[in-house]
C-alpha atoms as a PDB file:
ATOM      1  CA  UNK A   1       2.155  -2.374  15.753  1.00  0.00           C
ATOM      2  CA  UNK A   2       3.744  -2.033  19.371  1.00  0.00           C
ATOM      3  CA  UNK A   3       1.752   0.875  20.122  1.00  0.00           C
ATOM      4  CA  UNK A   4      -2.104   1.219  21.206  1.00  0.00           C
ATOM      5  CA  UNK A   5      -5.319   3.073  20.202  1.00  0.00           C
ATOM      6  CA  UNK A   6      -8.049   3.075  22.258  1.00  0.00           C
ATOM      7  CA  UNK A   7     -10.481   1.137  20.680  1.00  0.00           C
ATOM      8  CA  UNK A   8     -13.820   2.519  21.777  1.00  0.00           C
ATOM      9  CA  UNK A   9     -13.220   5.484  19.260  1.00  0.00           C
ATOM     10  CA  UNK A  10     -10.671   6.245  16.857  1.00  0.00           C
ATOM     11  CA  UNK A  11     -11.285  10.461  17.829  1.00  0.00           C
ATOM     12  CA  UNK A  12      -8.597  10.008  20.929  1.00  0.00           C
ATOM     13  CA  UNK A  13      -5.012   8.827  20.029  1.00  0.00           C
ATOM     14  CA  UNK A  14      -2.419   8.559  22.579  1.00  0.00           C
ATOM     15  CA  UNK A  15       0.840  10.709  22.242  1.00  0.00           C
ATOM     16  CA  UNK A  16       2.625   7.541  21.140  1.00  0.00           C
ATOM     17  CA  UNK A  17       0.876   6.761  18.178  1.00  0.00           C
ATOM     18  CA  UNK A  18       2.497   8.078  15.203  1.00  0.00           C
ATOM     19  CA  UNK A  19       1.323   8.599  11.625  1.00  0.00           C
ATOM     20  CA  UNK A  20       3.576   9.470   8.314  1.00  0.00           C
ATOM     21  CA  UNK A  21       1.937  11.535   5.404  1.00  0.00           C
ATOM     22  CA  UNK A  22       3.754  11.818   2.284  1.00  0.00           C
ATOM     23  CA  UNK A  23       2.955  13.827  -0.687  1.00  0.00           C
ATOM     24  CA  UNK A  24       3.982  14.246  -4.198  1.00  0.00           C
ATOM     25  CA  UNK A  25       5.442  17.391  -5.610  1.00  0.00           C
ATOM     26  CA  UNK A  26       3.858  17.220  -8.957  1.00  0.00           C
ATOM     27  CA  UNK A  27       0.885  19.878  -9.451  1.00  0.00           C
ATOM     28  CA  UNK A  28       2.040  20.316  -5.382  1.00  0.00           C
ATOM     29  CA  UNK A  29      -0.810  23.428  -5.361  1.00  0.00           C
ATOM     30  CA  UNK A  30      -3.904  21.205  -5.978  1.00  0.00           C
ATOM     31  CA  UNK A  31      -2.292  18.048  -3.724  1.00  0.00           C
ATOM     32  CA  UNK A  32      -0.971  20.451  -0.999  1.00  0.00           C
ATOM     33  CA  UNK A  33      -4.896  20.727  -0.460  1.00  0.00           C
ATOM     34  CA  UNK A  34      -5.146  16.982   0.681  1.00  0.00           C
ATOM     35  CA  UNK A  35      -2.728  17.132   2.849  1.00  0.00           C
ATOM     36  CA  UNK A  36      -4.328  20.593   4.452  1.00  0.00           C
ATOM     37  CA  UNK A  37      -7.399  18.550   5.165  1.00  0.00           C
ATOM     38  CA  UNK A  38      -5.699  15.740   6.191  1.00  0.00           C
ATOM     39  CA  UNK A  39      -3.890  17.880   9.050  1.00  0.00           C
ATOM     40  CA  UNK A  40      -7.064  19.286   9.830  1.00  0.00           C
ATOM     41  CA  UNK A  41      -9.226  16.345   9.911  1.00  0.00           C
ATOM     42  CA  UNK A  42      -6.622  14.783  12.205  1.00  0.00           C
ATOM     43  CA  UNK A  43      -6.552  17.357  14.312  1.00  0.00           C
ATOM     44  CA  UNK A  44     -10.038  17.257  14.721  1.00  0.00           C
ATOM     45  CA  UNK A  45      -9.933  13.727  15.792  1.00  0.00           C
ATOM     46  CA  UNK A  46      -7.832  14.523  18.519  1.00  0.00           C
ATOM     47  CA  UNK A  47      -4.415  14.043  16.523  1.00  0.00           C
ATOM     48  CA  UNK A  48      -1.591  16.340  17.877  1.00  0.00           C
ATOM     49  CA  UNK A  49       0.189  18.017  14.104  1.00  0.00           C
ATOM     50  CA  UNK A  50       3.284  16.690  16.152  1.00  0.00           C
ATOM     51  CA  UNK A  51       2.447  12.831  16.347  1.00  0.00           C
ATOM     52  CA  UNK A  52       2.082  13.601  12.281  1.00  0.00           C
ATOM     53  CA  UNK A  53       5.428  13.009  10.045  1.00  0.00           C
ATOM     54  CA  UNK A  54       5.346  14.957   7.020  1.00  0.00           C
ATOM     55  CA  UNK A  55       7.236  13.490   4.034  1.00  0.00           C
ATOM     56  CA  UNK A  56       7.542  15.567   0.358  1.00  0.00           C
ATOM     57  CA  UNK A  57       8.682  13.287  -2.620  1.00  0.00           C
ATOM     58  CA  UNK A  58       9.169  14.228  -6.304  1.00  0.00           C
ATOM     59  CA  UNK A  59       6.227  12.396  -7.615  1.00  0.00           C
ATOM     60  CA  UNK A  60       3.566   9.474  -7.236  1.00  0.00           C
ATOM     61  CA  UNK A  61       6.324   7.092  -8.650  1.00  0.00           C
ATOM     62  CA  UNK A  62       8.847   7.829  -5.415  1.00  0.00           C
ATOM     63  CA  UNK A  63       6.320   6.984  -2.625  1.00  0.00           C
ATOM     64  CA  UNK A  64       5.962   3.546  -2.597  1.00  0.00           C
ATOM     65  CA  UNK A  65      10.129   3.234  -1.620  1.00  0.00           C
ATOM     66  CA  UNK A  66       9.583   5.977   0.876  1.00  0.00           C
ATOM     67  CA  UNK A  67       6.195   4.228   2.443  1.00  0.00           C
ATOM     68  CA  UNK A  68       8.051   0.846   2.447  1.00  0.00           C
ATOM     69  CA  UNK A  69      11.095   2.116   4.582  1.00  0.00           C
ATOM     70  CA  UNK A  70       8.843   4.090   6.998  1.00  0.00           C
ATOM     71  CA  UNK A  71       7.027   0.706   7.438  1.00  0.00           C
ATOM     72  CA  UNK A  72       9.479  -0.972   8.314  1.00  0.00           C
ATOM     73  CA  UNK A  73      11.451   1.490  11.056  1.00  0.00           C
ATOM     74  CA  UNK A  74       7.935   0.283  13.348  1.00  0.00           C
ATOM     75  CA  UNK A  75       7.793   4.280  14.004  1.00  0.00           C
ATOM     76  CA  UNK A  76       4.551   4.700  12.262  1.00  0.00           C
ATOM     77  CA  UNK A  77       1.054   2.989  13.070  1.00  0.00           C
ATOM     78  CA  UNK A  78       0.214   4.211   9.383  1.00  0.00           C
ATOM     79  CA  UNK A  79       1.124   5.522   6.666  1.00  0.00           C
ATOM     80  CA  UNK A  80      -1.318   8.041   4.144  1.00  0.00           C
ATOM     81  CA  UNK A  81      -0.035   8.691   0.863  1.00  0.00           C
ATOM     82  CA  UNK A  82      -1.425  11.801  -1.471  1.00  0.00           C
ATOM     83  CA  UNK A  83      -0.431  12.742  -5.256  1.00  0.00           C
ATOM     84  CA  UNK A  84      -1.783  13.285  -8.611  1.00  0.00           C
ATOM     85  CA  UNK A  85      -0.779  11.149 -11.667  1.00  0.00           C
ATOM     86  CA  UNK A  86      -2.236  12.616 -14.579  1.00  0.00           C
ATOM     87  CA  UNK A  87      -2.130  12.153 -18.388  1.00  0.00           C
ATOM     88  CA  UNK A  88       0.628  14.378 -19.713  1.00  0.00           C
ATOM     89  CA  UNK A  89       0.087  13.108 -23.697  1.00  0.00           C
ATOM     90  CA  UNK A  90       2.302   9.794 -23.328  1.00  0.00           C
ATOM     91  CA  UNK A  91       0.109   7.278 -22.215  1.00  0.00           C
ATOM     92  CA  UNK A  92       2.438   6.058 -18.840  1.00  0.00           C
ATOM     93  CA  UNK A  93      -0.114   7.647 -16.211  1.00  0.00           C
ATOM     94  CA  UNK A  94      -1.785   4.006 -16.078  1.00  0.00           C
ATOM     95  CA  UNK A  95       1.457   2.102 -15.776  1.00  0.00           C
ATOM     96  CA  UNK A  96       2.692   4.496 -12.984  1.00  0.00           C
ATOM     97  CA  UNK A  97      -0.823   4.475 -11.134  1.00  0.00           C
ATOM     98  CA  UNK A  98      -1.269   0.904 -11.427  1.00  0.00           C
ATOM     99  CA  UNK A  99       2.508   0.398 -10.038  1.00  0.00           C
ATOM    100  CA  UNK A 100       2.025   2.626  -6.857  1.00  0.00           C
ATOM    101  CA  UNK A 101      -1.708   1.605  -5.678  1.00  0.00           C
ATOM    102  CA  UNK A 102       0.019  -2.232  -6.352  1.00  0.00           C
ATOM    103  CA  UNK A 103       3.541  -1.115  -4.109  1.00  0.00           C
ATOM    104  CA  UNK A 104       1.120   0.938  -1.575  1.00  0.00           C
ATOM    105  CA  UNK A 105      -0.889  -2.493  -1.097  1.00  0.00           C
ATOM    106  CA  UNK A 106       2.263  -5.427  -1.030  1.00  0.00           C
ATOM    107  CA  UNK A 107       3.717  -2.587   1.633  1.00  0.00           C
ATOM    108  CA  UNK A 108       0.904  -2.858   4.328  1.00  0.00           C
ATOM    109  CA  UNK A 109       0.557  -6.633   3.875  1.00  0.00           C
ATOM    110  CA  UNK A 110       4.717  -7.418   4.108  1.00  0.00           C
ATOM    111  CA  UNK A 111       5.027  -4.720   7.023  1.00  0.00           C
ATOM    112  CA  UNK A 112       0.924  -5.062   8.621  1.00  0.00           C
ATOM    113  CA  UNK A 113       1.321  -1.418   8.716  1.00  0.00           C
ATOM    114  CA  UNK A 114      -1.478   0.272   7.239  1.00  0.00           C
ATOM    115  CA  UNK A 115      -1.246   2.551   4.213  1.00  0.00           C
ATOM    116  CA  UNK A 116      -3.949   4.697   3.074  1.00  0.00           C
ATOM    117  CA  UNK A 117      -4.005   6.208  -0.733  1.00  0.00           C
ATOM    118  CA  UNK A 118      -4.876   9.809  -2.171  1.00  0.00           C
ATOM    119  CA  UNK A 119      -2.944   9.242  -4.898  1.00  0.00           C
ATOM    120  CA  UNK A 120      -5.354   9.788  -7.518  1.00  0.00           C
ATOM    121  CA  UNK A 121      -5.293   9.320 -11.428  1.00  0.00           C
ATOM    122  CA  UNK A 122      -7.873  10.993 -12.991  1.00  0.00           C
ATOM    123  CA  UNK A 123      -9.398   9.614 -16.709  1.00  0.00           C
ATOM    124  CA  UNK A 124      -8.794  13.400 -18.256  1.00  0.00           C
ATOM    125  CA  UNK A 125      -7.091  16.342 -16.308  1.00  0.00           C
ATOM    126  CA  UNK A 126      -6.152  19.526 -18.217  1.00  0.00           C
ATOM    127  CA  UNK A 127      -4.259  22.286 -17.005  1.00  0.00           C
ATOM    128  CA  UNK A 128      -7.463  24.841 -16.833  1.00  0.00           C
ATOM    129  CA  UNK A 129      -9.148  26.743 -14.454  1.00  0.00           C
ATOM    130  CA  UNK A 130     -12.323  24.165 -14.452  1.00  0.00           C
ATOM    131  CA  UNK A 131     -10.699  20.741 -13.612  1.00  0.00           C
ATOM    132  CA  UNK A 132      -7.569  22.471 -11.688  1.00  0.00           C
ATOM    133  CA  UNK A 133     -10.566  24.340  -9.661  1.00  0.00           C
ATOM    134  CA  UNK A 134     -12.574  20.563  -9.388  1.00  0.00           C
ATOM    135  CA  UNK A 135      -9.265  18.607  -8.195  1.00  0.00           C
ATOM    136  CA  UNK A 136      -8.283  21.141  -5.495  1.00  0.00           C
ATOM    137  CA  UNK A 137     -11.990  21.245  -3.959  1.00  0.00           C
ATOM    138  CA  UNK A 138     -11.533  17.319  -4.785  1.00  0.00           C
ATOM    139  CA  UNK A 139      -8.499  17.236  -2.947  1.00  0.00           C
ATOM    140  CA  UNK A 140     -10.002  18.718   0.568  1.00  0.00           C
ATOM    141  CA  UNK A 141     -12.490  15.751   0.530  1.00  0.00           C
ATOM    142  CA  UNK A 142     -10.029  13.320  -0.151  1.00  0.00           C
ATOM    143  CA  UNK A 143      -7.588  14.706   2.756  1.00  0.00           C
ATOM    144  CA  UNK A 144     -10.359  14.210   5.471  1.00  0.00           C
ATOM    145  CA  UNK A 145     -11.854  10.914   4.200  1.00  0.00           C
ATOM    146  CA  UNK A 146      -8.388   9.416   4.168  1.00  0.00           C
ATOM    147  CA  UNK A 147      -7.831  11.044   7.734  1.00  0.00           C
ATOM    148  CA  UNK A 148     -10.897   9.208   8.710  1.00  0.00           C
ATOM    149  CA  UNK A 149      -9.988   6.322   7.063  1.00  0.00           C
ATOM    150  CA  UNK A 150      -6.470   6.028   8.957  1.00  0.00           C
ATOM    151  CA  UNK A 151      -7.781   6.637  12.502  1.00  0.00           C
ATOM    152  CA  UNK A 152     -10.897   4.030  11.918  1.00  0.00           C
ATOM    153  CA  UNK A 153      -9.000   1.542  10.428  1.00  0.00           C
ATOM    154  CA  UNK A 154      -5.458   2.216  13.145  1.00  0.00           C
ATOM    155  CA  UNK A 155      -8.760   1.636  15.673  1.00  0.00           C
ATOM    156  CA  UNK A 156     -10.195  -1.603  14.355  1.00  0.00           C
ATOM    157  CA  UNK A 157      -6.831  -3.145  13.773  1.00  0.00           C
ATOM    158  CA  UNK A 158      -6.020  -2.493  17.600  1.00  0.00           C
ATOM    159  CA  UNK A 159      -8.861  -4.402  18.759  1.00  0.00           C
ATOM    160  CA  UNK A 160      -7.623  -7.227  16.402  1.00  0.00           C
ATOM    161  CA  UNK A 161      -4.571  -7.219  18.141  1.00  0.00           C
ATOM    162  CA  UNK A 162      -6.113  -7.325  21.083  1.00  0.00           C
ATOM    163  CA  UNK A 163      -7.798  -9.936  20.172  1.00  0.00           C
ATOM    164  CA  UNK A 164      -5.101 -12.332  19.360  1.00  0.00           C
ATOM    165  CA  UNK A 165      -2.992 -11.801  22.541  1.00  0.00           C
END
């Protein structure tokens, strides 16, 4: 990461220091929520909603590739991913969680770029009001705890760096 976060708190980040967020389309009304608090959590750190790249894929299974590439441009000093893989009646929703949490992780430790996961798999999701109503309000936790997440950790790795030069 060529650029710098001051490392006495991760609540101010300089101009220069970008982040990417990109988000699933699939049940886009309950993840569009993470992303809302994600934007607003940043913002409340001190993040300018312009220092913040917004990226929409088609599902959980297309954001590893798009992660990897912002990586490695060196644009980004992280990278927060959001969807929802759910069990539609075929049992894949394992095989496609498992694959993206496993791309998401081989991504930050090939490119030492961060990247943070809301992608989230739950055991049993059904389509009605109750667990569309839980995953939305889940959603809007998840958004700011990954926020926080991404600034602490952007923060900590800085004064590694700083460390080693």
């Amino acid at each position: 990461m060529s650029q710098s976060v001051p490392s006495s708190s991760h609540t101010a980040t300089p101009n220069q220091v970008r982040f990417a967020f990109i988000q699933s389309s699939w049940h886009e009304d309950i993840v569009s929520q993470g992303r809302s608090a994600f934007l607003a959590e940043m913002t409340r750190q001190g993040v300018a909603l312009e220092a913040i790249d917004l990226f929409e894929v088609p599902g959980a299974f297309e954001i590893p590739l798009h992660a990897k590439k912002l990586a490695q441009s060196g644009r980004y000093a992280a990278i927060v991913t959001c969807g929802l893989v759910v069990d539609g009646g075929i049992y894949r929703h394992d095989f496609v969680a498992g694959a993206v949490i496993s791309a998401l992780m081989n991504i930050q430790l090939d490119t030492g770029v961060p990247v943070f996961s809301a992608v989230l798999t739950p055991q049993h999701f059904h389509e009605h009001e109750e667990h569309r109503r839980f995953f939305t309000e889940h959603f809007l936790t998840k958004g700011k705890e990954v926020a926080q997440a991404c600034l602490s950790t952007v923060a900590s790795l800085a004064k590694v760096e700083a460390l080693l030069t």
